[in-house]
N, C-alpha and C. Protein backbone atom coordinates (compact mmCIF):
# COMPACT_ATOMS: atom_id res chain seq x y z
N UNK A 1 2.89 -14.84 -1.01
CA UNK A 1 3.52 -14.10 0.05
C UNK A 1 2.57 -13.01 0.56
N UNK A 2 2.42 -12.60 1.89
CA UNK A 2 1.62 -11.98 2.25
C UNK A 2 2.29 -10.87 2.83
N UNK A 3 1.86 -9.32 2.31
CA UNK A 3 2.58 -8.56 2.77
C UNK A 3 2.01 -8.31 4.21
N UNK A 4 3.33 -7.87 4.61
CA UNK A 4 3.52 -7.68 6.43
C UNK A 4 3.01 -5.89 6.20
N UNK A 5 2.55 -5.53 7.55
CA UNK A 5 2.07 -4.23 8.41
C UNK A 5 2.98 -3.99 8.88
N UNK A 6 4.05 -2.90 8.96
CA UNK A 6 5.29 -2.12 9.56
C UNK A 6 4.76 -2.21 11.22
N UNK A 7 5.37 -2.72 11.92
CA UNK A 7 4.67 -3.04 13.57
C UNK A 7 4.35 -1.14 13.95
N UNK A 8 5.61 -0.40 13.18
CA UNK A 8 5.19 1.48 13.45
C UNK A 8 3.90 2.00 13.17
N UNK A 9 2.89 1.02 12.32
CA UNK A 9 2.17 1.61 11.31
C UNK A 9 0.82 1.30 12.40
N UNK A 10 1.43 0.07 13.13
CA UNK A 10 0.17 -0.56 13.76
C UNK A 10 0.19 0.45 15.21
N UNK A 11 0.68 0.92 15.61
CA UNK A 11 1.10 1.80 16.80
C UNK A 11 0.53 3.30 16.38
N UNK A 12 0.46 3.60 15.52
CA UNK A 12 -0.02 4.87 14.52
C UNK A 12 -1.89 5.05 14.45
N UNK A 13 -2.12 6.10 15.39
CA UNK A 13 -3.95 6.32 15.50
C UNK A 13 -4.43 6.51 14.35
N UNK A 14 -3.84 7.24 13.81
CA UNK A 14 -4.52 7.75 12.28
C UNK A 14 -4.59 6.48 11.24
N UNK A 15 -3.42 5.72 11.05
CA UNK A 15 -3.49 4.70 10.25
C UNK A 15 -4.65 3.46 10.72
N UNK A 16 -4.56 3.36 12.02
CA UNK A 16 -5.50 2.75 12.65
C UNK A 16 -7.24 3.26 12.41
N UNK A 17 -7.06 4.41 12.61
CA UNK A 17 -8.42 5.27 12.40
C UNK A 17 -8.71 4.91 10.73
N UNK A 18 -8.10 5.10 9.66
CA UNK A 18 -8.33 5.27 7.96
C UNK A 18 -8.46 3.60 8.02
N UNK A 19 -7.48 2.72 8.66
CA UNK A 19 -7.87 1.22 8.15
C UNK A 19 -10.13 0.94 8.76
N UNK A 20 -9.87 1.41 9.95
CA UNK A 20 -11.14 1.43 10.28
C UNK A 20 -12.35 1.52 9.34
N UNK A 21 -12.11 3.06 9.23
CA UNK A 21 -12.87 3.43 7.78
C UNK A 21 -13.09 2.96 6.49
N UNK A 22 -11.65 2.37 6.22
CA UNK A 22 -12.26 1.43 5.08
C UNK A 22 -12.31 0.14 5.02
N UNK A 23 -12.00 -0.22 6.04
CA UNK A 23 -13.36 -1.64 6.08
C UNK A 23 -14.84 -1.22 5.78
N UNK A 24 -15.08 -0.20 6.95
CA UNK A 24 -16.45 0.04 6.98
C UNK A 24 -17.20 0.03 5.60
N UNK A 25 -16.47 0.86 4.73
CA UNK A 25 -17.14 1.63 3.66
C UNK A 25 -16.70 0.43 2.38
N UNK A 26 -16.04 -0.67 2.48
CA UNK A 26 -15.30 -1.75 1.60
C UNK A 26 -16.52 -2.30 0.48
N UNK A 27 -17.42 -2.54 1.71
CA UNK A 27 -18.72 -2.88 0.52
C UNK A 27 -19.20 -2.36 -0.36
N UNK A 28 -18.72 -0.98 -0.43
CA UNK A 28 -19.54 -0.19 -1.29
C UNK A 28 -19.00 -0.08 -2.78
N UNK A 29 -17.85 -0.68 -2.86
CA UNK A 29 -16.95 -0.37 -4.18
C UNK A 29 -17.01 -2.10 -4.36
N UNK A 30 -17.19 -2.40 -6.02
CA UNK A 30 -17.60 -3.43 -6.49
C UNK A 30 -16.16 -3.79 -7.61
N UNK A 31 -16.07 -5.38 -7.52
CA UNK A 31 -14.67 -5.78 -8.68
C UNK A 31 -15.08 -6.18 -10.12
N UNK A 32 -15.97 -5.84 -10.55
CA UNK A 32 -17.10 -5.97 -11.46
C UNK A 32 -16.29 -4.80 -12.32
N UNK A 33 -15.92 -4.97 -13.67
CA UNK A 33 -15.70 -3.78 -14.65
C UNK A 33 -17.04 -2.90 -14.68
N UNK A 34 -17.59 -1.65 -14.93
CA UNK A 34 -18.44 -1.00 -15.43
C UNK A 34 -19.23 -1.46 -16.56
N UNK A 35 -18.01 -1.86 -17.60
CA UNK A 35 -18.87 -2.27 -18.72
C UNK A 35 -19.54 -3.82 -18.37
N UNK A 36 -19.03 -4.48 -17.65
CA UNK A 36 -19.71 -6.06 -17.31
C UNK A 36 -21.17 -6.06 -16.93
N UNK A 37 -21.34 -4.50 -15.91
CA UNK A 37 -22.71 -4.47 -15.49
C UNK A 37 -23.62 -3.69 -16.67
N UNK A 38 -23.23 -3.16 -17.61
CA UNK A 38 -23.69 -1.95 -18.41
C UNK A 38 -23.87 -3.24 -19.70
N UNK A 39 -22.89 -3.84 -19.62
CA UNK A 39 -23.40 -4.65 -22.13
C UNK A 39 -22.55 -3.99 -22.46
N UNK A 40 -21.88 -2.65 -22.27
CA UNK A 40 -21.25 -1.95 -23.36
C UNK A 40 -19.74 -2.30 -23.59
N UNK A 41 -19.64 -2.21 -24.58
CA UNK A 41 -18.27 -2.78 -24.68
C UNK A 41 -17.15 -1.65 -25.26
């Protein structure tokens, strides 16, 4: 199931503006645990 966007939310600059932003910046945060890249357990 795919959650739905409140149609209010999509009409909303600011929410529009922050989704913007983090697309942009999305690449930068990794799904990789810490320890997976480190050995340490």
């Amino acid at each position: 199931m795919k959650p739905a966007i409140d149609p209010e939310l999509l009409k909303n600059p600011l929410f529009i503006e922050l989704m913007e932003e983090g697309l942009v910046i999305q690449h930068q945060f990794s799904a990789e645990p810490i320890d997976a890249l480190t050995g340490k357990s």
